[in-house]
C-alpha atoms as a PDB file:
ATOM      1  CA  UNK A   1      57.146 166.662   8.576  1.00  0.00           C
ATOM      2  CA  UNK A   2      53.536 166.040  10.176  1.00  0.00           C
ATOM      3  CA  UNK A   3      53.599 167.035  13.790  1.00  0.00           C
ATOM      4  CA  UNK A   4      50.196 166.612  14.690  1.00  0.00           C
ATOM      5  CA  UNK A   5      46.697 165.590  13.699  1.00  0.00           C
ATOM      6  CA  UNK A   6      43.779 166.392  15.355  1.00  0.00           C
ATOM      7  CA  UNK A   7      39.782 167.758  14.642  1.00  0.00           C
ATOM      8  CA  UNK A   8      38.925 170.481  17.313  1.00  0.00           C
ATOM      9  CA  UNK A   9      35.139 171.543  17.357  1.00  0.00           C
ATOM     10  CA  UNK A  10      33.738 173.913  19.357  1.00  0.00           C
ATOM     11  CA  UNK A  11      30.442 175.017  19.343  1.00  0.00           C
ATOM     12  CA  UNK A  12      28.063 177.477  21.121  1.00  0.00           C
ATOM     13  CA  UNK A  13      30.655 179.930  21.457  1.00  0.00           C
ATOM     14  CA  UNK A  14      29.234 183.574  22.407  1.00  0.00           C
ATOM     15  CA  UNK A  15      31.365 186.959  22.635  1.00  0.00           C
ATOM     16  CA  UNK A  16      32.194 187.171  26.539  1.00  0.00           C
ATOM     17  CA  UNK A  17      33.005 190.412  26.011  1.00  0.00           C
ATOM     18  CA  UNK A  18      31.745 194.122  24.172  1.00  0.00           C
ATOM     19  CA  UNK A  19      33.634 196.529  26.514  1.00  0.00           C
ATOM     20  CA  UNK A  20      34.960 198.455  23.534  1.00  0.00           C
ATOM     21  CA  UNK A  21      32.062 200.127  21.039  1.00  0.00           C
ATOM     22  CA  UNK A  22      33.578 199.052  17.644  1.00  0.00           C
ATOM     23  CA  UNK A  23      33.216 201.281  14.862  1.00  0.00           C
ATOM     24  CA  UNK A  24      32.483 198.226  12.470  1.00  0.00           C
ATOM     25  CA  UNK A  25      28.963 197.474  11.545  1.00  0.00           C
ATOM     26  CA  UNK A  26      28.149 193.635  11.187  1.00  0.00           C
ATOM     27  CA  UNK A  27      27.755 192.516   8.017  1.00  0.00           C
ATOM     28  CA  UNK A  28      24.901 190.407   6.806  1.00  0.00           C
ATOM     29  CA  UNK A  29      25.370 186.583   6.682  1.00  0.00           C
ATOM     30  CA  UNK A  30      24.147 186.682   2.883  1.00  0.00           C
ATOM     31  CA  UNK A  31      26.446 188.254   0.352  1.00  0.00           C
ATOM     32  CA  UNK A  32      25.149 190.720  -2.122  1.00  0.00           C
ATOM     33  CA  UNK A  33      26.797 188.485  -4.605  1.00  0.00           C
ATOM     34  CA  UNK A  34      24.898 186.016  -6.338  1.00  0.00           C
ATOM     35  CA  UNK A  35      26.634 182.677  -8.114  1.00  0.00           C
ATOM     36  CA  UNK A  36      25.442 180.080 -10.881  1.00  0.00           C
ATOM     37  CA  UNK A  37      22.109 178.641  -9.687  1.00  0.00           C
ATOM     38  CA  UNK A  38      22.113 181.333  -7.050  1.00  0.00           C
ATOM     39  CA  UNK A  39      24.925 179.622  -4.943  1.00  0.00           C
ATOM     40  CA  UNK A  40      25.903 182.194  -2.483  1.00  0.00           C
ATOM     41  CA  UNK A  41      29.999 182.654  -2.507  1.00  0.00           C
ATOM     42  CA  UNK A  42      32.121 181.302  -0.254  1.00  0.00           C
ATOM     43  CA  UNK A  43      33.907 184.754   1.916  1.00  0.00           C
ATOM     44  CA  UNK A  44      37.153 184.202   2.681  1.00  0.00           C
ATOM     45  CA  UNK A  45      39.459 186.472   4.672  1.00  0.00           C
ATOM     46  CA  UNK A  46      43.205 186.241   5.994  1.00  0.00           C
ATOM     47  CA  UNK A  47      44.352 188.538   8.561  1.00  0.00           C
ATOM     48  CA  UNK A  48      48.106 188.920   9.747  1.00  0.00           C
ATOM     49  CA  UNK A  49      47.353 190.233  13.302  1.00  0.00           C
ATOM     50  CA  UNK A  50      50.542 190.571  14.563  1.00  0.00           C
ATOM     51  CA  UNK A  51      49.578 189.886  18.480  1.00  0.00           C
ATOM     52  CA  UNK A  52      54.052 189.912  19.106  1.00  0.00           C
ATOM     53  CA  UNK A  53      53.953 193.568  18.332  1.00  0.00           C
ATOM     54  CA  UNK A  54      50.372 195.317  18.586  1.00  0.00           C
ATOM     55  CA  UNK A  55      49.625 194.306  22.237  1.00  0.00           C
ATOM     56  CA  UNK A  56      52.102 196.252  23.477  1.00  0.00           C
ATOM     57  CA  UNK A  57      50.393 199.471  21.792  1.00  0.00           C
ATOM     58  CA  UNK A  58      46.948 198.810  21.878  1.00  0.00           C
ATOM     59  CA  UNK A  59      46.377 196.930  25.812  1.00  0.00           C
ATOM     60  CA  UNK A  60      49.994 197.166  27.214  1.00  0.00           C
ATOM     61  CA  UNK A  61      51.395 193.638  26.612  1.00  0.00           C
ATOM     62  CA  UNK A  62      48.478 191.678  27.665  1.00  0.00           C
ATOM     63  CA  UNK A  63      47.734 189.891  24.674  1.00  0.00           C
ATOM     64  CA  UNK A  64      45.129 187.723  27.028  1.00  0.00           C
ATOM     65  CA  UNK A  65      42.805 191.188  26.821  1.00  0.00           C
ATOM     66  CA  UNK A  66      38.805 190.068  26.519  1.00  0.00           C
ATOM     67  CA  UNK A  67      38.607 194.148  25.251  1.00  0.00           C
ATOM     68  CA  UNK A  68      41.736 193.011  22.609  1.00  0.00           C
ATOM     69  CA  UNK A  69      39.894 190.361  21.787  1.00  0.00           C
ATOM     70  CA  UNK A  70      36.854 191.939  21.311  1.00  0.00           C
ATOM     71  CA  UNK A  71      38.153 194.465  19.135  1.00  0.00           C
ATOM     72  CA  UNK A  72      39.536 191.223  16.824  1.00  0.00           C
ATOM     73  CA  UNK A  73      36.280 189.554  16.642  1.00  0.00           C
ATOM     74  CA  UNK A  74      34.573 193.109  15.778  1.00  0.00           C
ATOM     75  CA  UNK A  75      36.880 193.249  12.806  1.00  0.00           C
ATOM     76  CA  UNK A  76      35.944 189.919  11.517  1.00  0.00           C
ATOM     77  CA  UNK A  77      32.320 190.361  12.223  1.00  0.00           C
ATOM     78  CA  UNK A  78      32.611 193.827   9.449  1.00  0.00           C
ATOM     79  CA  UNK A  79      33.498 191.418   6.990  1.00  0.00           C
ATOM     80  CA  UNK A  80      31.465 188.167   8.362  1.00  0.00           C
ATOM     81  CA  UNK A  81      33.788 185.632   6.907  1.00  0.00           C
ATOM     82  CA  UNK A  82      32.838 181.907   5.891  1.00  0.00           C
ATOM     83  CA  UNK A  83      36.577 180.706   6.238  1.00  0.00           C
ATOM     84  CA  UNK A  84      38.902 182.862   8.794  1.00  0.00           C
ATOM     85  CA  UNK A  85      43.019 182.501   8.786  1.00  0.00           C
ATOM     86  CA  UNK A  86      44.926 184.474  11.287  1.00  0.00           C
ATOM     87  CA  UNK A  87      48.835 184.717  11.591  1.00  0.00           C
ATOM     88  CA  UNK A  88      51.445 185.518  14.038  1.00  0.00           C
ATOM     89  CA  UNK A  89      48.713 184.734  16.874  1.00  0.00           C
ATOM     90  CA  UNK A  90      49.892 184.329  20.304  1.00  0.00           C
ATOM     91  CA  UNK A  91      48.629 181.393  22.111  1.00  0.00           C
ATOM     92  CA  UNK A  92      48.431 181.891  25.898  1.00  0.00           C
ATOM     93  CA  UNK A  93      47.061 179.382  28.605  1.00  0.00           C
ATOM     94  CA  UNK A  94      43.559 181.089  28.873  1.00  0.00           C
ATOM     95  CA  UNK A  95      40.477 180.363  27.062  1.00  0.00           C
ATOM     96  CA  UNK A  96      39.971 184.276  26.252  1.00  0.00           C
ATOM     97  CA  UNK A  97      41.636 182.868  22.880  1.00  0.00           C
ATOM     98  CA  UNK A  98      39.297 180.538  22.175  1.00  0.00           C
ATOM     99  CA  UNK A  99      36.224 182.117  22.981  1.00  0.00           C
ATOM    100  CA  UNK A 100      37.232 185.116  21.528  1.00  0.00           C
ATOM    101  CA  UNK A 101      38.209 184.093  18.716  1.00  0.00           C
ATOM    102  CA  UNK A 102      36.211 181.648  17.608  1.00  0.00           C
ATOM    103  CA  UNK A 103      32.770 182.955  18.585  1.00  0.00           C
ATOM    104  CA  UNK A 104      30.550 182.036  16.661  1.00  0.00           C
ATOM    105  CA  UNK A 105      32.033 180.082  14.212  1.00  0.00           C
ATOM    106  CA  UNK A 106      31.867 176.124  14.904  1.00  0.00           C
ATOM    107  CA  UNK A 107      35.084 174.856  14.033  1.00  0.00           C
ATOM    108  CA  UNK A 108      39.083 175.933  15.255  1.00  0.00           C
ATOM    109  CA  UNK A 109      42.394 174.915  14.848  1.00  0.00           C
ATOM    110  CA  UNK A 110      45.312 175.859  15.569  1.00  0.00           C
ATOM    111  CA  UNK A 111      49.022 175.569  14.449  1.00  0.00           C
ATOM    112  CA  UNK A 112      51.136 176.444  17.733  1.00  0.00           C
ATOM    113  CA  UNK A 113      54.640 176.586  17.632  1.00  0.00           C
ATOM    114  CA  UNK A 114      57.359 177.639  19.809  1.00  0.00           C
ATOM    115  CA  UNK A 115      57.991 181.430  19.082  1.00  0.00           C
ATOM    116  CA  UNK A 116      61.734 181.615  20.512  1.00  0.00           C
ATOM    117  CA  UNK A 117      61.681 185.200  21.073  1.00  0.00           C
ATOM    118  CA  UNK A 118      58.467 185.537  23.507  1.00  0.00           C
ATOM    119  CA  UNK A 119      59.128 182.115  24.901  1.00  0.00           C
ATOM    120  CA  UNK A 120      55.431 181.212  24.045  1.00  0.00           C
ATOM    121  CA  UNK A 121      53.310 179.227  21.895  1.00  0.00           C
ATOM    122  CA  UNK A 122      52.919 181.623  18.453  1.00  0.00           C
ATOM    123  CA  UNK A 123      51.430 180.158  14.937  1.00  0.00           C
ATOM    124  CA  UNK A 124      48.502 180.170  12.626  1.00  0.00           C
ATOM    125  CA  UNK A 125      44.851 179.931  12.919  1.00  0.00           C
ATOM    126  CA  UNK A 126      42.274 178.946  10.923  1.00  0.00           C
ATOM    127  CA  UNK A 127      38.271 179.836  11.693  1.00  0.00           C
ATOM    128  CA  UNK A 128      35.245 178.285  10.008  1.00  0.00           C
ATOM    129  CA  UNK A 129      31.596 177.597   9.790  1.00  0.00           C
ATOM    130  CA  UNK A 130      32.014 174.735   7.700  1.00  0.00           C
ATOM    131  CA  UNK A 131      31.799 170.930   8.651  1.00  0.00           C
ATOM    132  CA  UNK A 132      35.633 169.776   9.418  1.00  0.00           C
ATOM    133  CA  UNK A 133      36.699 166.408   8.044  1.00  0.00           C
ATOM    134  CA  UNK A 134      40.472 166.457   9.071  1.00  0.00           C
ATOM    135  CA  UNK A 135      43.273 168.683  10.056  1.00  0.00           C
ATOM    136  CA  UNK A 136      46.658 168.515   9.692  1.00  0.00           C
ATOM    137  CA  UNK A 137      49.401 170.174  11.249  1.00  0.00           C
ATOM    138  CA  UNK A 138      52.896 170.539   8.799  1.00  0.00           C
ATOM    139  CA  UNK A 139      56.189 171.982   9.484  1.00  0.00           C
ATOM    140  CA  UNK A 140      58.497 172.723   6.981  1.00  0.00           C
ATOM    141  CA  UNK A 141      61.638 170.957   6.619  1.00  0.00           C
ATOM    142  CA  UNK A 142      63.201 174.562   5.438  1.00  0.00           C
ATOM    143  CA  UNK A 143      63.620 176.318   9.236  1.00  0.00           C
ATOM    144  CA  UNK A 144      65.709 178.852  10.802  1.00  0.00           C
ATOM    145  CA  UNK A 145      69.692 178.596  10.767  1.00  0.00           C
ATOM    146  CA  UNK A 146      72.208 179.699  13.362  1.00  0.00           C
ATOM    147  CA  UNK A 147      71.917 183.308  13.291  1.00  0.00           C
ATOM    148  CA  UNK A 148      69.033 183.773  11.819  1.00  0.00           C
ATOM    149  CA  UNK A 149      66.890 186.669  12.376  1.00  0.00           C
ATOM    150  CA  UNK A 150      63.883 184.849  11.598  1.00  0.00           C
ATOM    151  CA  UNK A 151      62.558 183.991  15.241  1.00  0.00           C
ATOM    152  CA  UNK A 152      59.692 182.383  14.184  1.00  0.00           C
ATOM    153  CA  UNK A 153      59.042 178.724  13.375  1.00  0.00           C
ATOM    154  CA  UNK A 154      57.285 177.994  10.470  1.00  0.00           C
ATOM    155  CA  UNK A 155      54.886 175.367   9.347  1.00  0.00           C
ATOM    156  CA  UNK A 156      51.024 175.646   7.268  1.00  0.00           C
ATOM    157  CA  UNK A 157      47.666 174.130   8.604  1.00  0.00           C
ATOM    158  CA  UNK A 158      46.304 171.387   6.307  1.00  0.00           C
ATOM    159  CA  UNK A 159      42.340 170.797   6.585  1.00  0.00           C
ATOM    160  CA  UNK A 160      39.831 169.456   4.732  1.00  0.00           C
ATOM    161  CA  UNK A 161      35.889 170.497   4.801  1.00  0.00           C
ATOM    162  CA  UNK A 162      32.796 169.166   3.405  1.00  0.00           C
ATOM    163  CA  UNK A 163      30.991 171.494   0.939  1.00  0.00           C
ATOM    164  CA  UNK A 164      29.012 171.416  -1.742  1.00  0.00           C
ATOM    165  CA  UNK A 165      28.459 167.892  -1.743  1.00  0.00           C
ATOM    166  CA  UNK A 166      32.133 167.439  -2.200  1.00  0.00           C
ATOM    167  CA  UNK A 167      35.437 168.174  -0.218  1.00  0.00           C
ATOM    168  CA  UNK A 168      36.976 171.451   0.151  1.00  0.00           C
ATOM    169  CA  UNK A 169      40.685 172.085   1.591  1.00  0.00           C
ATOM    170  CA  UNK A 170      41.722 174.936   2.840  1.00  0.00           C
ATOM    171  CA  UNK A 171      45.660 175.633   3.949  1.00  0.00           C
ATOM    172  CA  UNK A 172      46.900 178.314   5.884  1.00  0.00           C
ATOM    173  CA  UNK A 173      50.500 179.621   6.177  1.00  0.00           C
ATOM    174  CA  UNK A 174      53.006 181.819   7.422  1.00  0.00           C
ATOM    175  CA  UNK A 175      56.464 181.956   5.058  1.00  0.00           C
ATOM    176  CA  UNK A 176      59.863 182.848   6.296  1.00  0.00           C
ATOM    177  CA  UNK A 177      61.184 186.398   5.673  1.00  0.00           C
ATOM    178  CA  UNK A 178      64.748 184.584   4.321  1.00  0.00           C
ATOM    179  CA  UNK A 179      64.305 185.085   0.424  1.00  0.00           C
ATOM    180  CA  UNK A 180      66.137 181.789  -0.573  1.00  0.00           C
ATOM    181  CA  UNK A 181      64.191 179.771   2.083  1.00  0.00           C
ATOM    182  CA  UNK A 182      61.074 181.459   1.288  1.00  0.00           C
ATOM    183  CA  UNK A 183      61.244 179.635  -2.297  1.00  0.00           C
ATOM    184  CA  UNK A 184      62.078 176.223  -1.208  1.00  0.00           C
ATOM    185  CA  UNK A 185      59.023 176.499   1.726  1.00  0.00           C
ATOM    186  CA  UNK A 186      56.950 177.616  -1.543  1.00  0.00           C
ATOM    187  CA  UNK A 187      58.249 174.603  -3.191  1.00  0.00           C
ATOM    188  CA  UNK A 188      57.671 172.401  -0.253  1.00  0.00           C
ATOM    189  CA  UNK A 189      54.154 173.995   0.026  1.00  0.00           C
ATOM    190  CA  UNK A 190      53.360 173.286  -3.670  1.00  0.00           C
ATOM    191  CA  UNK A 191      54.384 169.629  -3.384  1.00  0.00           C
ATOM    192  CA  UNK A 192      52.174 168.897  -0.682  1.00  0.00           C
ATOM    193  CA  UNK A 193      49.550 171.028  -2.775  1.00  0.00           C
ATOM    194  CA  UNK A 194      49.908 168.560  -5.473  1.00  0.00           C
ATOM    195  CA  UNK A 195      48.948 165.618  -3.963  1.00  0.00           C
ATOM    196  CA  UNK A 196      45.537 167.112  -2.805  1.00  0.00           C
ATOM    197  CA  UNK A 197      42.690 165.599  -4.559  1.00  0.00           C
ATOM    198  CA  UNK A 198      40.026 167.804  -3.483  1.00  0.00           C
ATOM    199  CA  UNK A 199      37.761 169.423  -5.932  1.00  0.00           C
ATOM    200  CA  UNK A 200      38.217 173.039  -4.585  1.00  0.00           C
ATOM    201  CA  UNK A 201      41.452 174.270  -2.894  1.00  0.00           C
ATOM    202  CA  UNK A 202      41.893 177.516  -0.868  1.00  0.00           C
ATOM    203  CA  UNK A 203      45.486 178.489   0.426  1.00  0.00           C
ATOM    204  CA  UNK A 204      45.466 181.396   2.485  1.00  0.00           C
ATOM    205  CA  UNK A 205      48.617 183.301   4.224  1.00  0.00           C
ATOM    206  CA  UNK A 206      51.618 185.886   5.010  1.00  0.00           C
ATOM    207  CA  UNK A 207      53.923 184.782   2.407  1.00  0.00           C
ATOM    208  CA  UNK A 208      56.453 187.206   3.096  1.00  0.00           C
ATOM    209  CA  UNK A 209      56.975 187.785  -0.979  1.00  0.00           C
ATOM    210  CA  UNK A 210      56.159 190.100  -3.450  1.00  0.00           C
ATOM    211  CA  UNK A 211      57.477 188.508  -6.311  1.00  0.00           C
ATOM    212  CA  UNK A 212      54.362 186.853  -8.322  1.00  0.00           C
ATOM    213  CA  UNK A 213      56.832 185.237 -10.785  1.00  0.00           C
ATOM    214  CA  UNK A 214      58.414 183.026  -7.123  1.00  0.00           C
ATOM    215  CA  UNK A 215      54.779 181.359  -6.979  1.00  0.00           C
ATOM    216  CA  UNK A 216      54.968 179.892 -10.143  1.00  0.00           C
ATOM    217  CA  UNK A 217      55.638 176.225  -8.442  1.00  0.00           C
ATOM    218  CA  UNK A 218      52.004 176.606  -7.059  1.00  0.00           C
ATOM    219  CA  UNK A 219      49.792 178.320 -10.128  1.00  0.00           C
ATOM    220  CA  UNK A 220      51.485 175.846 -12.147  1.00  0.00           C
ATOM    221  CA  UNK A 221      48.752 173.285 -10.438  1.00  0.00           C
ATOM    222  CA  UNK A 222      46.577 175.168 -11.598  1.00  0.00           C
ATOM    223  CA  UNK A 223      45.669 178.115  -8.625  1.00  0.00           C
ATOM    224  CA  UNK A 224      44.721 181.381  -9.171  1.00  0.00           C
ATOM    225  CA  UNK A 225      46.058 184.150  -7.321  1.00  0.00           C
ATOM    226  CA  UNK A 226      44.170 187.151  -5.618  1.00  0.00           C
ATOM    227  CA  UNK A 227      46.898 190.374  -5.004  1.00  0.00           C
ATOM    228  CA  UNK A 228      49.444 189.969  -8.055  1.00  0.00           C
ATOM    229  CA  UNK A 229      51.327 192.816  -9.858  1.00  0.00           C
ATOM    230  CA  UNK A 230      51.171 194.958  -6.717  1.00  0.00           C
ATOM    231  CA  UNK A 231      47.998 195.305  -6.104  1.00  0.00           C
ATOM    232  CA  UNK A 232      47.398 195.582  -2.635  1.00  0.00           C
ATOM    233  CA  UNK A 233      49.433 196.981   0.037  1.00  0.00           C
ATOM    234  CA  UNK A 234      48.546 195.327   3.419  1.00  0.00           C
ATOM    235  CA  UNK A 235      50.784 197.878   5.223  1.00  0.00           C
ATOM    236  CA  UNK A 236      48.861 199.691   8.077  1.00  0.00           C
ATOM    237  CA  UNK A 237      51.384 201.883   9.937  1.00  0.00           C
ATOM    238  CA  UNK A 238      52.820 204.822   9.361  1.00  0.00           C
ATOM    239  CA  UNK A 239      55.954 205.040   6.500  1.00  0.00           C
ATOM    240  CA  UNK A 240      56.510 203.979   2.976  1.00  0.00           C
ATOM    241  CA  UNK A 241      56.388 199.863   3.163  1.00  0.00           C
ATOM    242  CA  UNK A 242      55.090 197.899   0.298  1.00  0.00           C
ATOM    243  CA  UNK A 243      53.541 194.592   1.318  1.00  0.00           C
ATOM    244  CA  UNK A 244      51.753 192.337  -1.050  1.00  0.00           C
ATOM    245  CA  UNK A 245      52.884 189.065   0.844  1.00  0.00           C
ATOM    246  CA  UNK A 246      49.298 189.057   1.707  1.00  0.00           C
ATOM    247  CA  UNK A 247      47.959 186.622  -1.043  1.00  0.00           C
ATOM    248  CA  UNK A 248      44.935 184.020  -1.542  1.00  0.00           C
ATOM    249  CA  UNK A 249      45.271 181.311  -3.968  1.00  0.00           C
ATOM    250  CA  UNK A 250      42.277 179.575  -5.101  1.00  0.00           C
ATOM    251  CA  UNK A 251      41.445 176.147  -6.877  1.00  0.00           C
ATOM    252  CA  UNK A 252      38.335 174.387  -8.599  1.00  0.00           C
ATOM    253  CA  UNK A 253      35.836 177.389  -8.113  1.00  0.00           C
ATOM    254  CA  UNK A 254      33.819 178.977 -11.100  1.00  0.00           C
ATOM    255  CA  UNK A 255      34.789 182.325 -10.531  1.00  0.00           C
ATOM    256  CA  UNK A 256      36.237 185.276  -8.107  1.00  0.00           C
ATOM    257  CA  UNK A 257      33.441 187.820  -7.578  1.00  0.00           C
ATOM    258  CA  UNK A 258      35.243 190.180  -5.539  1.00  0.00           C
ATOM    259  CA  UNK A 259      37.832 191.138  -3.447  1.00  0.00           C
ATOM    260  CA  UNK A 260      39.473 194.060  -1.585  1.00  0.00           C
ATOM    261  CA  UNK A 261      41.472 195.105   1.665  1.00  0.00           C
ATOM    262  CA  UNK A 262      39.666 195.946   5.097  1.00  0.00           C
ATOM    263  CA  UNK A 263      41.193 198.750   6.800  1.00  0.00           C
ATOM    264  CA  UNK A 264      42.098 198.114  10.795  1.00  0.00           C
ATOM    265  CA  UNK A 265      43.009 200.606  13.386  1.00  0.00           C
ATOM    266  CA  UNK A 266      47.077 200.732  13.241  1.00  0.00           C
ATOM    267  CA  UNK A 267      47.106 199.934  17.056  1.00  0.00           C
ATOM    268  CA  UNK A 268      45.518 196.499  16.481  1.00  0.00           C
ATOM    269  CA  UNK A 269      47.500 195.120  13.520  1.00  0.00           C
ATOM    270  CA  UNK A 270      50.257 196.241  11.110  1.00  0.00           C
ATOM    271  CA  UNK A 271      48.579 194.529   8.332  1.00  0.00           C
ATOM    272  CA  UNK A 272      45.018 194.867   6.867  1.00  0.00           C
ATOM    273  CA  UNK A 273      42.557 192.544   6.187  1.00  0.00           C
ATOM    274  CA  UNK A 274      42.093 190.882   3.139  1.00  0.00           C
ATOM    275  CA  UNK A 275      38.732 189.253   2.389  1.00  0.00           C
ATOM    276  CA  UNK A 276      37.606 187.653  -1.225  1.00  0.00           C
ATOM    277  CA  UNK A 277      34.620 186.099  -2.203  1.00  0.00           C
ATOM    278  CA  UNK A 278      34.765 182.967  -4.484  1.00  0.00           C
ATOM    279  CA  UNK A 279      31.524 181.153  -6.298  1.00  0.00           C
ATOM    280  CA  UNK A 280      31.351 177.331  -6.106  1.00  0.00           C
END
């Protein structure tokens, strides 16, 4: 079900604020990597930052924090990202979010939905340098039932760039924790997936599953899949979790060059970064 569609720029965003010294160094703008025709890859990252649960830890529940946010955008600077999607991000009413966020990438959007538990707006994000065409907001017909622990509602960002002479979509998602509705949102996901004509796809998210062999709806378009057979745990606290929900798929691109898992202090997220680097 579509919900909303809209194309938010914003532009000549700076950091407002450095008051913590980050132990990240910036990364160049130029990869190391060098494509066909010496293309530069495309750097993706997804990040799971888990604002419900860190903020409490890290600046005592005030998830509007310039320092919290500066810490965030320090973290995505190490890594220096063409295409940026964020989870379980709290949206408050102050334009700390947006500025500290986004800086100094040119265009935002934002899936908000109503995150029953907190009583605010709570969704997905998705960051980018690239020249937007459209955005779409979804949410899945597959949602939380009566009893339900899953407090979260849950929907994917739809949005098409221009690159390369051509059009690139990029989707961003956050998948319910139920395992039987998990499948049918994958299913629901991969239809929608199907119908996109764009020569290069990226779909980027939480998907709350470790089972490759559940995905099969969407490689069966044709995707590839960056953190199968266990791979990479995204856990970052302390205790034995397994995570590989943490997953990029990736559609119409020559080849994957590289990619890997960023480590994050545990106060500021209970998942890690994971960043990839594609060639056109």
């Amino acid at each position: 079900m579509k919900i909303s569609y809209h194309a938010s720029l914003i532009s000549s965003l700076f950091i407002i604020s450095t008051a913590l010294t980050s132990q990240y160094s910036f990364a160049s703008n130029n990869s190391n990597t060098q494509c066909i025709n010496g293309n530069q890859p495309l750097k993706v990252a997804f990040w799971n930052v888990w604002f419900n649960g860190s903020t409490k830890e890290y600046f005592f529940g005030d998830y509007t924090s310039k320092n919290h946010w500066s810490e965030i955008h320090n973290v995505v600077r190490s890594v220096n990202p063409n295409v940026l999607a964020l989870s379980e991000v709290m949206f408050p009413d102050s334009s700390n979010v947006r500025v500290g966020l986004a800086a100094p990438m040119k265009n935002i959007d934002f899936n908000w939905y109503y995150f029953y538990q907190k009583k605010a707006y709570f969704g997905d994000a998705l960051l980018t340098d690239l020249p937007l065409y459209f955005s779409v907001n979804n949410k899945y017909k597959i949602q939380k039932i009566k009893n339900d622990k899953d407090t979260e509602v849950r929907g994917f960002i739809n949005t098409r760039f221009d690159y390369k002479d051509d059009y690139l979509s990029v989707y961003v998602t956050h998948l319910t924790l139920d395992k039987n509705k998990n499948k049918l949102q994958i299913e629901e996901l991969a239809s929608d997936l199907r119908k996109d004509r764009s020569r290069r796809i990226l779909l980027l998210g939480d998907f709350n599953n470790n089972i490759d062999v559940d995905f099969e709806p969407i490689v069966s378009l044709g995707f590839k899949m960056i953190n199968k057979n266990n791979e990479l745990n995204a856990y970052n606290h302390d205790g034995d979790h397994h995570w590989y929900g943490d997953r990029v798929f990736y559609k119409g691109f020559s080849k994957l060059t590289s990619y890997k898992l960023v480590n994050v202090p545990k106060e500021l997220s209970d998942h890690k970064l994971l960043y990839a680097e594609v060639c056109p």
